[in-house]
N, C-alpha and C. Protein backbone atom coordinates (compact mmCIF):
# COMPACT_ATOMS: atom_id res chain seq x y z
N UNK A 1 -6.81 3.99 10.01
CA UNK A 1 -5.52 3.42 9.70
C UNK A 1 -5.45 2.02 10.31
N UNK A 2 -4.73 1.24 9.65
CA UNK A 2 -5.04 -0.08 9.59
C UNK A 2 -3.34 -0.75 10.19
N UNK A 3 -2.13 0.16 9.85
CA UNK A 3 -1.51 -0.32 9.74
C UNK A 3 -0.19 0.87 9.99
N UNK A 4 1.29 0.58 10.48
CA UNK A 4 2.07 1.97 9.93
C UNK A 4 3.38 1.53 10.02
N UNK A 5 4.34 1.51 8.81
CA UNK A 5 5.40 1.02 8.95
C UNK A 5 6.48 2.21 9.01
N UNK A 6 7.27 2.09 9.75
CA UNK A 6 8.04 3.01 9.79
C UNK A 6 9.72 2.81 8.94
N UNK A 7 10.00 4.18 8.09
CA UNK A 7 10.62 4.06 7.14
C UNK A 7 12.39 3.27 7.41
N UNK A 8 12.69 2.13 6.70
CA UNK A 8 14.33 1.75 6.90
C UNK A 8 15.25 2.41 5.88
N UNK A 9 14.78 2.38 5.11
CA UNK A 9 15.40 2.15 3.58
C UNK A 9 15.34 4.10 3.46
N UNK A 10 13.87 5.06 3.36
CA UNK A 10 13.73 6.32 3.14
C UNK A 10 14.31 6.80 4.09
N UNK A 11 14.64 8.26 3.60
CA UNK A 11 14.92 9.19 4.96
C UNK A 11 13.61 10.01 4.92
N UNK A 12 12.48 10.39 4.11
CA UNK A 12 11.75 10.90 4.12
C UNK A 12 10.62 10.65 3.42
N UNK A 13 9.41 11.23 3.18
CA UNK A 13 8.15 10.84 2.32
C UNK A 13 8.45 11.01 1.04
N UNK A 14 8.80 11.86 0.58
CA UNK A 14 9.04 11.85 -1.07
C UNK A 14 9.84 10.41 -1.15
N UNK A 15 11.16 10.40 -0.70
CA UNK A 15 11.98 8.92 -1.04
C UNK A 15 10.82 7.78 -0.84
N UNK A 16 10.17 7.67 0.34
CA UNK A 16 9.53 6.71 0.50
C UNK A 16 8.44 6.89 -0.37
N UNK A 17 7.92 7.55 -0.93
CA UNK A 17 6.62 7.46 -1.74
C UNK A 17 7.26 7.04 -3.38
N UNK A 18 8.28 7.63 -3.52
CA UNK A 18 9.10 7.63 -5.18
C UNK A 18 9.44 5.80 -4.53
N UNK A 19 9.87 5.57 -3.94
CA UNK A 19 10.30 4.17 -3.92
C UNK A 19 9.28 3.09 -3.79
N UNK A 20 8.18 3.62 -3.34
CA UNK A 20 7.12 2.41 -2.98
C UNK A 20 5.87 2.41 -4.55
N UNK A 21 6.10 3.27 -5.33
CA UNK A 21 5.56 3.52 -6.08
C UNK A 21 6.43 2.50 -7.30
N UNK A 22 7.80 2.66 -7.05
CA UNK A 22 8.72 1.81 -8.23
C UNK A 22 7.93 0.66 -7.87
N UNK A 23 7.46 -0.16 -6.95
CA UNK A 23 7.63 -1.62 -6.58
C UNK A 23 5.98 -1.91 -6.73
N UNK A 24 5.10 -0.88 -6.13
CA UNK A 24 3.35 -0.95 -6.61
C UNK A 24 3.10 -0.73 -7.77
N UNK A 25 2.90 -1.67 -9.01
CA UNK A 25 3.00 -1.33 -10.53
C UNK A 25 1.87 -2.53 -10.59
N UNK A 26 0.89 -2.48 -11.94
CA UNK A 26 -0.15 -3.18 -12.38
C UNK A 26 0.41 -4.48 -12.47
N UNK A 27 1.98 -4.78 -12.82
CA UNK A 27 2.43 -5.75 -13.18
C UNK A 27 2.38 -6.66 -11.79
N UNK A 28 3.20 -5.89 -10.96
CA UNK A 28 3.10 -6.41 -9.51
C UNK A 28 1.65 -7.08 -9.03
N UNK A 29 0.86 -6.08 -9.20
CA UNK A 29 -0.30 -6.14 -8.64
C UNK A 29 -1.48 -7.70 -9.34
N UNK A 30 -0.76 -7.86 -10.99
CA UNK A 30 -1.11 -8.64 -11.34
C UNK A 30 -0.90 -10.20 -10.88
N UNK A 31 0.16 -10.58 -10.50
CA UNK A 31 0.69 -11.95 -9.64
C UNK A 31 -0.39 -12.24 -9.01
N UNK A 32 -1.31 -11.66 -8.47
CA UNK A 32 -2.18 -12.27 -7.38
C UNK A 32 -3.51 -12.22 -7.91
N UNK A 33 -3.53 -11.89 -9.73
CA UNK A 33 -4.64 -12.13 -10.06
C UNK A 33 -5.60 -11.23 -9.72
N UNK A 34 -5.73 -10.22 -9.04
CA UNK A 34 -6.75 -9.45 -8.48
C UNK A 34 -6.57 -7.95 -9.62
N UNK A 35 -7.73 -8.04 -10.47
CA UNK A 35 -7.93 -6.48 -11.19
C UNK A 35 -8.00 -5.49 -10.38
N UNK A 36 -7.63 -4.62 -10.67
CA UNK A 36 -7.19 -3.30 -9.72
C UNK A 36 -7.39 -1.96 -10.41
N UNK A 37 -7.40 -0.82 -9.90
CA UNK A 37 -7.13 0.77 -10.82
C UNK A 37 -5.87 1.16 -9.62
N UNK A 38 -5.27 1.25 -9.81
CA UNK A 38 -3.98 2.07 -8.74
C UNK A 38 -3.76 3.35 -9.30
N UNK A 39 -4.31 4.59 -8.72
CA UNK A 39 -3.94 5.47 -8.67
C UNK A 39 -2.78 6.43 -7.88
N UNK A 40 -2.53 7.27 -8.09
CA UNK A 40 -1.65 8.22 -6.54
C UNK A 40 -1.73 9.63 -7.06
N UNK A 41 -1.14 10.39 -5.76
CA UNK A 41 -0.84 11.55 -5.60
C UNK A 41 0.18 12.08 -4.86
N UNK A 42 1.10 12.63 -6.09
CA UNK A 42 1.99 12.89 -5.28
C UNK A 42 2.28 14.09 -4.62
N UNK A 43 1.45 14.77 -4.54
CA UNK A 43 1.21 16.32 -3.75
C UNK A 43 0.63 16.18 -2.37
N UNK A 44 -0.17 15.31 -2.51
CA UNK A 44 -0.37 14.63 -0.95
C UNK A 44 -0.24 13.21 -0.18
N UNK A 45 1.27 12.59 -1.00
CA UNK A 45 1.94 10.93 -0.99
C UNK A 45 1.11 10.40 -0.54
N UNK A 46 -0.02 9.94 -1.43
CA UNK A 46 -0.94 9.16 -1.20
C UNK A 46 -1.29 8.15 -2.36
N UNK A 47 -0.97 6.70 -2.56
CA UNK A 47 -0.76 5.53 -3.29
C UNK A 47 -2.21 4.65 -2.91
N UNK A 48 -3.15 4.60 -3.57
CA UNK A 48 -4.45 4.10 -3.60
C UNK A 48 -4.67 2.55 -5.00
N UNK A 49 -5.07 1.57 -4.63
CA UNK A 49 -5.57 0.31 -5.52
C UNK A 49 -6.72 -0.10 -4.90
N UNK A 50 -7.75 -0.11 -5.96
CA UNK A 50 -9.23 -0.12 -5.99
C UNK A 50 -9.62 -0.86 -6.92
N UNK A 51 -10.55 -2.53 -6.15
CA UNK A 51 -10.83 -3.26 -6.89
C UNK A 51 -12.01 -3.67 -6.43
N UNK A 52 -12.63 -4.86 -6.86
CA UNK A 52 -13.81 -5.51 -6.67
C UNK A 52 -13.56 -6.08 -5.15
N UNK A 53 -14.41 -4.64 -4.10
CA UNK A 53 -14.13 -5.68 -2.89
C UNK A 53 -13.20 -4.90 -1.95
N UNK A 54 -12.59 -4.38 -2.41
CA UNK A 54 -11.39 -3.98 -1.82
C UNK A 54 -10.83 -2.26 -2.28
N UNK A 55 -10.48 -1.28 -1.21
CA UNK A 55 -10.18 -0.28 -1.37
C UNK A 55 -8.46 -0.16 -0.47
N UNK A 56 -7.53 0.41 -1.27
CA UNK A 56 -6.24 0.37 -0.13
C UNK A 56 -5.44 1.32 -0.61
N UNK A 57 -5.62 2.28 0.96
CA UNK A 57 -4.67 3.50 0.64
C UNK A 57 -3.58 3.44 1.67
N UNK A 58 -1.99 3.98 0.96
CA UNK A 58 -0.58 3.93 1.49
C UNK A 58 -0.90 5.31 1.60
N UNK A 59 -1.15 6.42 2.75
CA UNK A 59 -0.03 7.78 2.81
C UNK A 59 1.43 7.25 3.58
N UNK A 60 1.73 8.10 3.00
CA UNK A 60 3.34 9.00 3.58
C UNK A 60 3.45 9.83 4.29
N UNK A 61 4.12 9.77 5.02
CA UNK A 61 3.97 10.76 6.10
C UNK A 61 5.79 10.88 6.42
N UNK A 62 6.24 12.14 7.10
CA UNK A 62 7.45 12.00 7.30
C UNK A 62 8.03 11.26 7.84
N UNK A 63 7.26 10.10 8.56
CA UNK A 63 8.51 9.46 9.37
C UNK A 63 7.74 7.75 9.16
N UNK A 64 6.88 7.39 8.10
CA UNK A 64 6.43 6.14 8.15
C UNK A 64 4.98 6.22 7.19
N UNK A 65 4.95 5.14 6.72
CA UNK A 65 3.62 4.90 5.99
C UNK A 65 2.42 4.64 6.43
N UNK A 66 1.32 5.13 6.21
CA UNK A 66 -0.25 4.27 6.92
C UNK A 66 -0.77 4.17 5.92
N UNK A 67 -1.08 2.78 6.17
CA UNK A 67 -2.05 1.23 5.39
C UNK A 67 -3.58 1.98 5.96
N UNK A 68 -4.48 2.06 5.25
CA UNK A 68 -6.05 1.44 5.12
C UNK A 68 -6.48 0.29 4.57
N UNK A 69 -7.04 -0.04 4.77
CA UNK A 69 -7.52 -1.13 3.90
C UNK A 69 -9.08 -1.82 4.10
N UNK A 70 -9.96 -1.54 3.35
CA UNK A 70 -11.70 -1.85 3.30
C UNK A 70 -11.56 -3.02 2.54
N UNK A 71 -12.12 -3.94 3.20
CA UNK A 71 -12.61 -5.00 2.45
C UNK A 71 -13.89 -4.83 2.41
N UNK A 72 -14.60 -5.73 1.42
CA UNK A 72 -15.93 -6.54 1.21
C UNK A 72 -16.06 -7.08 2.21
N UNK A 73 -17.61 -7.92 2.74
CA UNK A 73 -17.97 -8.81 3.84
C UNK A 73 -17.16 -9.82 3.55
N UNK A 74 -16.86 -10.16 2.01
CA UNK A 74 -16.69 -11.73 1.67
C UNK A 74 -15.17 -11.67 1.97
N UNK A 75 -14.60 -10.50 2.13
CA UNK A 75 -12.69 -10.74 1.72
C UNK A 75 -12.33 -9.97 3.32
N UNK A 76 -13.48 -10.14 4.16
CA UNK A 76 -13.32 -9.74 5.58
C UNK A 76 -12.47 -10.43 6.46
N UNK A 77 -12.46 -11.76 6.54
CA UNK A 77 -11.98 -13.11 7.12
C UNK A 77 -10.33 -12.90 6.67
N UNK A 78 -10.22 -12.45 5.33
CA UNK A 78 -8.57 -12.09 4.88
C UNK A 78 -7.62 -11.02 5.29
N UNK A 79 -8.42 -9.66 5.88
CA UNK A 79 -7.87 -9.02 6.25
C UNK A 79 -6.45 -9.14 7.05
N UNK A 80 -6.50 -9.89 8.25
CA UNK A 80 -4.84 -9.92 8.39
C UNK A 80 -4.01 -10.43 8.05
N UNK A 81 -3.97 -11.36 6.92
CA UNK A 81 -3.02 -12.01 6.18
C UNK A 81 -2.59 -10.91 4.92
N UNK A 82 -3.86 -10.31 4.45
CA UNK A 82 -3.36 -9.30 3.48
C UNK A 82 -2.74 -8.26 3.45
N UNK A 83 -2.64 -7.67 5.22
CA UNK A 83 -2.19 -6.56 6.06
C UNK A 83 -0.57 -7.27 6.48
N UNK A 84 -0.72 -8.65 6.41
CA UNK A 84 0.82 -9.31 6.51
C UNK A 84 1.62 -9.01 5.63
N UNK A 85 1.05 -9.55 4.32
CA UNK A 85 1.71 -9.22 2.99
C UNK A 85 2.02 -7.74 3.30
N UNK A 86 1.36 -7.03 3.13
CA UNK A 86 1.57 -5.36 2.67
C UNK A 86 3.05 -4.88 3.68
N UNK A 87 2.51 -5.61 5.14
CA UNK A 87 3.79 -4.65 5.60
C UNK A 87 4.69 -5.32 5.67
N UNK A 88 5.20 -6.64 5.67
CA UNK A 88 6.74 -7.29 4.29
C UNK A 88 6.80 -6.60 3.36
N UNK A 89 6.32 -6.45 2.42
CA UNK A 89 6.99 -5.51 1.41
C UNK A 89 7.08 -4.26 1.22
N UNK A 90 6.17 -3.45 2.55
CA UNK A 90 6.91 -2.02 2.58
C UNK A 90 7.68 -2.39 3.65
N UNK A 91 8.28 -2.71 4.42
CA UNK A 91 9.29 -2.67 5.01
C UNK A 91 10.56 -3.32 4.40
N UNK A 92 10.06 -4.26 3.79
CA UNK A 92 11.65 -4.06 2.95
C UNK A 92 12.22 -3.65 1.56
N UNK A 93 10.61 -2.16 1.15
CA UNK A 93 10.68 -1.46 0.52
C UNK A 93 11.32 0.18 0.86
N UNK A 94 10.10 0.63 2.12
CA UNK A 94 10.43 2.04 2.41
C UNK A 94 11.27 1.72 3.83
């Protein structure tokens, strides 16, 4: 785990997973140009986008989210700016 925001907005994992899921969409994901597959599961609130380079899984958990996040060697150097982004917008998502 890379990362863990704890929920403002949810009172719980389902809310927070149904809500972070409205806002993680291909469309979203498209702005930054980066091809992606975003999958999830919602039996075990787990929100996954998998691209060239890059692997990043959101669980849910009852009381806050945990970030993974694998980069490539080459998108290594980016890691905490991209871990910036992510937890701005789940925090003023979940």
């Amino acid at each position: 785990m890379d990362l863990k925001v704890n929920y403002k907005v949810a009172n719980n994992k389902s809310e927070a997973y149904q809500l972070a899921l409205k806002e993680i969409t291909p469309e979203y994901v498209a702005k930054f140009n980066i091809p992606c597959e975003i999958s999830n599961d919602e039996s075990r609130g787990i929100i996954e986008a998998t691209g060239k380079g890059f692997t990043l899984s959101i669980q849910f958990t009852d009381h806050d989210a945990q970030v993974s996040l694998k980069l490539s060697l080459m998108l290594k150097p980016f890691k905490g700016k991209v871990l910036e982004k992510i937890q701005g917008k789940l925090e003023r998502t979940v």
